[in-house]
C-alpha atoms as a PDB file:
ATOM      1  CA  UNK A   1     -30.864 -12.811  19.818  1.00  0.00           C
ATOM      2  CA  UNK A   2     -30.442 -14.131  16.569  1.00  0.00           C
ATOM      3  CA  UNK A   3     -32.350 -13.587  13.248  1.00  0.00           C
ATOM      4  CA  UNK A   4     -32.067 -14.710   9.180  1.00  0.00           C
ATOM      5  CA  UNK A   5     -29.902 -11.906   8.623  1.00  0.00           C
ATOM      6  CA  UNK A   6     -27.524 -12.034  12.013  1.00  0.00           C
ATOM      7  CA  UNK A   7     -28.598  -9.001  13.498  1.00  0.00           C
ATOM      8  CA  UNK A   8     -26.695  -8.815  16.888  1.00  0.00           C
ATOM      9  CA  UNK A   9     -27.077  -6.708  19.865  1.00  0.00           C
ATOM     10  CA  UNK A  10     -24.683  -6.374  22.384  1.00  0.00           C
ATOM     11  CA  UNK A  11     -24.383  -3.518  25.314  1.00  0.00           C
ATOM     12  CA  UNK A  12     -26.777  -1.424  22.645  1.00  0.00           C
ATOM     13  CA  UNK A  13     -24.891  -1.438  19.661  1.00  0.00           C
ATOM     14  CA  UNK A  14     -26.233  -3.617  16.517  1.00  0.00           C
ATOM     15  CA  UNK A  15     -24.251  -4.673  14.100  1.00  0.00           C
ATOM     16  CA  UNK A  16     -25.236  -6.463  10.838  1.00  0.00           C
ATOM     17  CA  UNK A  17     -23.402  -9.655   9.450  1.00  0.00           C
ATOM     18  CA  UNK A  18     -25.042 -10.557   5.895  1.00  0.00           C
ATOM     19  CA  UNK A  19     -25.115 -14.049   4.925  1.00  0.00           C
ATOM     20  CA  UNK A  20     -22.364 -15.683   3.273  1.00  0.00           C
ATOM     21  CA  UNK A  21     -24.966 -17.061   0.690  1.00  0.00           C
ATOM     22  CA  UNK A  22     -26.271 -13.540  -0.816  1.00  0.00           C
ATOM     23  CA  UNK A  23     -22.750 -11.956  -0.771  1.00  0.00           C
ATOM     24  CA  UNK A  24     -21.877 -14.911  -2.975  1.00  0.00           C
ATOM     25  CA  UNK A  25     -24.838 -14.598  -5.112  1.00  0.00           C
ATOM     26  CA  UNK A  26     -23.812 -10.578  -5.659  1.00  0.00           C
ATOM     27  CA  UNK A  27     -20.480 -11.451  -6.108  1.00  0.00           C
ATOM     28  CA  UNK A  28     -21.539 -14.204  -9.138  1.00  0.00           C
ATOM     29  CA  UNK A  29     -23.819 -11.645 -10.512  1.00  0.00           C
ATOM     30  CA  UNK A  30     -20.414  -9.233 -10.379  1.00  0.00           C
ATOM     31  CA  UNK A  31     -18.757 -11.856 -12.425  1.00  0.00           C
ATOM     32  CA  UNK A  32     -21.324 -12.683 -14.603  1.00  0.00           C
ATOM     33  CA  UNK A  33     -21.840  -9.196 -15.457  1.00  0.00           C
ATOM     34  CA  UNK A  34     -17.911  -8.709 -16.204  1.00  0.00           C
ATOM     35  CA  UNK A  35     -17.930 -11.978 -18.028  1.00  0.00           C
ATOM     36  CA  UNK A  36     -20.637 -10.159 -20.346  1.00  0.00           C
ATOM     37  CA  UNK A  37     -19.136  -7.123 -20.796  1.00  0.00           C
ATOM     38  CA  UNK A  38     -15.743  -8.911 -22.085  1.00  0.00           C
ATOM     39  CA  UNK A  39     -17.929 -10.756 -24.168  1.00  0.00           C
ATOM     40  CA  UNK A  40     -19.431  -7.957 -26.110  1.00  0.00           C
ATOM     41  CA  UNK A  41     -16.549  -5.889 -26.497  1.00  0.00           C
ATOM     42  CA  UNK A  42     -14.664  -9.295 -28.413  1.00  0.00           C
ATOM     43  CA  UNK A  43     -17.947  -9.396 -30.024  1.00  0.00           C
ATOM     44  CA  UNK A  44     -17.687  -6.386 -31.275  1.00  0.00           C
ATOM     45  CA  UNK A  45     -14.443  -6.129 -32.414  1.00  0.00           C
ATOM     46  CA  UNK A  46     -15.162  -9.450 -34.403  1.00  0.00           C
ATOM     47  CA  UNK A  47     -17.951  -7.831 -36.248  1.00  0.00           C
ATOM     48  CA  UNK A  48     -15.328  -4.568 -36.830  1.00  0.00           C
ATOM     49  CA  UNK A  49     -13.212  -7.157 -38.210  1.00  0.00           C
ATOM     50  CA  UNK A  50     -16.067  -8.806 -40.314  1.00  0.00           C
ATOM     51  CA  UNK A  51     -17.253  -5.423 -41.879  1.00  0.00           C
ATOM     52  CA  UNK A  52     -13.370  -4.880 -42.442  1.00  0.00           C
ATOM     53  CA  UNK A  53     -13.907  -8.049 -44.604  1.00  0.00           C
ATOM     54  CA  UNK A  54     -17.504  -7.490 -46.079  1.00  0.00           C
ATOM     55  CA  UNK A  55     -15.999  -3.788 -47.006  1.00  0.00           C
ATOM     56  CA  UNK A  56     -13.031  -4.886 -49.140  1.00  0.00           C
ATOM     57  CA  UNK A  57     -15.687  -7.360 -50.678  1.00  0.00           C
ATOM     58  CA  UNK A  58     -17.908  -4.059 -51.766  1.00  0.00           C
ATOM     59  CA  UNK A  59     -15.250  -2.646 -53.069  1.00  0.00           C
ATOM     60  CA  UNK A  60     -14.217  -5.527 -55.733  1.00  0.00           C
ATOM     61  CA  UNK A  61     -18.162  -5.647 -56.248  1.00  0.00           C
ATOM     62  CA  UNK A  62     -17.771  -2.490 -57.114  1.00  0.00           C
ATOM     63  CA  UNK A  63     -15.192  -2.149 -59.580  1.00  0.00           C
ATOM     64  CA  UNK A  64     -12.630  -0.267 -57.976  1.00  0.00           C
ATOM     65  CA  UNK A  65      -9.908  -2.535 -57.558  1.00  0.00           C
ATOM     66  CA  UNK A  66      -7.231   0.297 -57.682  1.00  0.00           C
ATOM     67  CA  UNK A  67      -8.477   0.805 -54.327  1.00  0.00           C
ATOM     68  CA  UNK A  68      -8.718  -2.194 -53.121  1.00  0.00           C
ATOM     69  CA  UNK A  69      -5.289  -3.524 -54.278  1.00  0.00           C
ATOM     70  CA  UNK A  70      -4.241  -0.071 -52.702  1.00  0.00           C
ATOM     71  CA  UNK A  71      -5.431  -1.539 -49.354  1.00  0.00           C
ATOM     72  CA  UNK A  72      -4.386  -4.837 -50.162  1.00  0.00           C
ATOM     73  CA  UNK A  73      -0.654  -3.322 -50.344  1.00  0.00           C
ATOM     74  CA  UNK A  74      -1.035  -1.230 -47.891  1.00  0.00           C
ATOM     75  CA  UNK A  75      -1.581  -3.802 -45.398  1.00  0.00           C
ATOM     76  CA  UNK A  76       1.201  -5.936 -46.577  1.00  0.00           C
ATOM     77  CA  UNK A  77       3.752  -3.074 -46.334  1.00  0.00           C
ATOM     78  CA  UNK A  78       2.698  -2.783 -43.001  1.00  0.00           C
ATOM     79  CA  UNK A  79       3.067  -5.513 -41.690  1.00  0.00           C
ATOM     80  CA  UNK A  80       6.805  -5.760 -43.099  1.00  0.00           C
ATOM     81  CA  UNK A  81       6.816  -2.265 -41.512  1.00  0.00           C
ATOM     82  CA  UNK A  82       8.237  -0.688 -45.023  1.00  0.00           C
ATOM     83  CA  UNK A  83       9.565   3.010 -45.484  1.00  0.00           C
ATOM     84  CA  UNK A  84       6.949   3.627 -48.191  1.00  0.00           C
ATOM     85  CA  UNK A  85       4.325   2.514 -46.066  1.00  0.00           C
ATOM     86  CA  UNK A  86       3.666   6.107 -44.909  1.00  0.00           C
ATOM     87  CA  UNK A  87       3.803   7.674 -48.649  1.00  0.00           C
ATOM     88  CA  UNK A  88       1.721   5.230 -50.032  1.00  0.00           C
ATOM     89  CA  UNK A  89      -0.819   5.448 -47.052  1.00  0.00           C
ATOM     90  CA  UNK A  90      -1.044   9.277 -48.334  1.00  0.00           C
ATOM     91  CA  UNK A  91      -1.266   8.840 -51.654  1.00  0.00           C
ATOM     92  CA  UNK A  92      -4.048   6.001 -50.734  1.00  0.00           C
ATOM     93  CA  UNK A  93      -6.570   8.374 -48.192  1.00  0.00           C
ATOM     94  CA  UNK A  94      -4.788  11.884 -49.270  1.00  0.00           C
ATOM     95  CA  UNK A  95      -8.349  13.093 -47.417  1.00  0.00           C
ATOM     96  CA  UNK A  96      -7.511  11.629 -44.307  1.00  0.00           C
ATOM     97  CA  UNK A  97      -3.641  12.395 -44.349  1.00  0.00           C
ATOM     98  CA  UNK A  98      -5.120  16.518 -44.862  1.00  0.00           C
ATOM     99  CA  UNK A  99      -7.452  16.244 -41.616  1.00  0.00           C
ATOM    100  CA  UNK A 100      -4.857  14.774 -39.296  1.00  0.00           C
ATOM    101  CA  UNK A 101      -2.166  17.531 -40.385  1.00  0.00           C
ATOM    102  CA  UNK A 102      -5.496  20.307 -40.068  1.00  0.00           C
ATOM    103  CA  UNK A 103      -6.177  18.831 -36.447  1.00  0.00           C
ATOM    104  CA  UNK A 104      -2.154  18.914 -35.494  1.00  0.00           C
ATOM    105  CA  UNK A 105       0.242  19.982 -37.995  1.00  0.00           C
ATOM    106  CA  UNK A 106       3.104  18.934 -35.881  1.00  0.00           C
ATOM    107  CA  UNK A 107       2.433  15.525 -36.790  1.00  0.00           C
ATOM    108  CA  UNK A 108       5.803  13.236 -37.932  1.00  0.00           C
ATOM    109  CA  UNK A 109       5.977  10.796 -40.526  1.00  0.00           C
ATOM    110  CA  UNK A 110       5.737   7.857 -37.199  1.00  0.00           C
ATOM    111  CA  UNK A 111       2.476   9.300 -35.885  1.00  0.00           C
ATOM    112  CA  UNK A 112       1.036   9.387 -39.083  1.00  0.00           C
ATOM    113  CA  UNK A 113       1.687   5.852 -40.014  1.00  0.00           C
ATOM    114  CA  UNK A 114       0.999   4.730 -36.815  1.00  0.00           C
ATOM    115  CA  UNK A 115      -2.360   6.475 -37.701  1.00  0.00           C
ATOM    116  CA  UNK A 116      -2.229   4.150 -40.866  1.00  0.00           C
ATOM    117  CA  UNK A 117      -2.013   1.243 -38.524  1.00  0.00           C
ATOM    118  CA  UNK A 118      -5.427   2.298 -36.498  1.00  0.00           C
ATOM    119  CA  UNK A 119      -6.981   3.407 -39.479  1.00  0.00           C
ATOM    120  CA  UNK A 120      -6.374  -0.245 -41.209  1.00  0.00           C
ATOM    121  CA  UNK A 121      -7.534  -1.934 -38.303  1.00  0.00           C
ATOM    122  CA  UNK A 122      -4.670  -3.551 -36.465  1.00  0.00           C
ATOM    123  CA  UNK A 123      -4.581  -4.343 -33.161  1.00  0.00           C
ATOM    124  CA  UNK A 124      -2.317  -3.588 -30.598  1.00  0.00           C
ATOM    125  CA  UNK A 125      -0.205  -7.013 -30.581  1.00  0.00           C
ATOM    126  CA  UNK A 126      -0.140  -6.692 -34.553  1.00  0.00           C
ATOM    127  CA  UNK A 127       1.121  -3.192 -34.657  1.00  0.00           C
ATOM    128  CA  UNK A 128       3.331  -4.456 -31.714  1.00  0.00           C
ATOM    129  CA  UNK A 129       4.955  -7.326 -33.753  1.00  0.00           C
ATOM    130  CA  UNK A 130       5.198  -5.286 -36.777  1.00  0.00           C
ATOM    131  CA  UNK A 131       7.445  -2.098 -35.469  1.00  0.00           C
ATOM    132  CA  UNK A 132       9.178  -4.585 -33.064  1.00  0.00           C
ATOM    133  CA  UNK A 133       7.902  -2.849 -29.759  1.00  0.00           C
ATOM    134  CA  UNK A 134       6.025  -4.697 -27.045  1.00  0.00           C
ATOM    135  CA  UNK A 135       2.040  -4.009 -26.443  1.00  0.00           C
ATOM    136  CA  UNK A 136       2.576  -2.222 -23.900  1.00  0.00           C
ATOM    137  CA  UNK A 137       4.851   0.556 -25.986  1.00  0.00           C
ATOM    138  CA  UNK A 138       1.978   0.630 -28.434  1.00  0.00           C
ATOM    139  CA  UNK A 139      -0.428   1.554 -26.253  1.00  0.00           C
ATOM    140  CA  UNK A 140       1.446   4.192 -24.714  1.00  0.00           C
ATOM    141  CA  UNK A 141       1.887   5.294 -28.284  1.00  0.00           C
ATOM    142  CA  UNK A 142      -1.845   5.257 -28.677  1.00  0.00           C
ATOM    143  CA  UNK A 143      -2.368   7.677 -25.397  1.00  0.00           C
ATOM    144  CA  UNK A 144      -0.086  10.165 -26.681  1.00  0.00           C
ATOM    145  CA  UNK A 145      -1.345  10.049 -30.144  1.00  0.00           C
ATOM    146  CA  UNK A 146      -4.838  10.525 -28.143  1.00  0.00           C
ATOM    147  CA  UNK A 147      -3.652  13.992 -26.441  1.00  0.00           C
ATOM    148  CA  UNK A 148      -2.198  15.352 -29.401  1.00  0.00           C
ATOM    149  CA  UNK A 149      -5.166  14.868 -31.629  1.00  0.00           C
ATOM    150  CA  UNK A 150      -7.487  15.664 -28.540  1.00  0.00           C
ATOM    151  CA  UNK A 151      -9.427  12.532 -28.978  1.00  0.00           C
ATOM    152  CA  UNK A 152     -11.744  12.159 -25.628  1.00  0.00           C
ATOM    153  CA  UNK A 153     -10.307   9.003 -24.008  1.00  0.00           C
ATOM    154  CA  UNK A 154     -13.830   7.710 -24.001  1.00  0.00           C
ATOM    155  CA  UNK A 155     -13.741   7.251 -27.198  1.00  0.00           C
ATOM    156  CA  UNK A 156     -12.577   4.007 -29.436  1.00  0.00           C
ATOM    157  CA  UNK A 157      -9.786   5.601 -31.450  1.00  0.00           C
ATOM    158  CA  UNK A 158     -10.162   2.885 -34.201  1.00  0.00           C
ATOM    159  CA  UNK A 159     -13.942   4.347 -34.419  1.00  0.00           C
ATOM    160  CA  UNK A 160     -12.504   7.772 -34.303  1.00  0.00           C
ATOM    161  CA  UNK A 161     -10.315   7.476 -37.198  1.00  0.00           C
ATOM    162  CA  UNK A 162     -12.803   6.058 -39.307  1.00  0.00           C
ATOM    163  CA  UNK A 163     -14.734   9.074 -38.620  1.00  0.00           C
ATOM    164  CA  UNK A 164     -12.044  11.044 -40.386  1.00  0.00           C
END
């Protein structure tokens, strides 16, 4: 006996086939779904990037252009990946420099500029190309930079050192 759905009986046992048509139409909605979420999250970091933008803007509105030529030079040094770029990252967010050594004070000069990396907004591949280690170094870097500060890995890091 045969129905829509391909229920079969056969010496008392029934088994249920579903039709190829709905476990295509799942598996679209699957990809759709993924498609979306990929989608939002490049979104997203687009609009991180834009308010990156619109921030530097506020700050020449503003007057302070120490601070933004700070940044300015801060971002050039690293992405030369200079030997002041740490010491001028302090002198830049001395406020930021204090909390990481408060939340581990066994922090080295590389962890904290690699902080100054996250904290400026680079990605991975940038940070990758500008210490001369692949992507995949960098995020390992980024993990164990996670346990030491105890940041909860479902939380964005970048958005966790702005909070700082």
């Amino acid at each position: 006996m045969k129905r829509k759905n391909k229920k079969t009986l056969s010496a008392g046992k029934v088994s249920y086939k579903p039709d190829l048509k709905y476990k295509e139409v799942w598996y679209s909605i699957l990809l759709g779904a993924v498609v979306v979420g990929i989608a939002m999250e490049r979104i997203w970091r687009i609009n991180k990037k834009n308010n990156n933008i619109s921030d530097l803007k506020q700050i020449a509105n503003h007057h302070d252009i120490s601070m933004y030529k700070a940044k300015e030079e801060l971002i050039i040094l690293g992405k030369k990946d200079a030997p002041e770029f740490t010491m001028k990252f302090k002198e830049a967010y001395p406020e930021l420099n204090e909390k990481l050594i408060q939340i581990q004070p066994n922090l080295v000069n590389t962890e904290i500029a690699f902080c100054a990396y996250l904290k400026l907004n680079f990605t991975t591949k940038e940070i990758a190309r500008f210490i001369g280690v692949t992507p995949r170094a960098v995020q390992i870097r980024k993990n164990r930079l996670r346990k030491k500060l105890n940041i909860p890995s479902d939380e964005d890091i970048y958005l966790w050192m702005d909070g700082l």
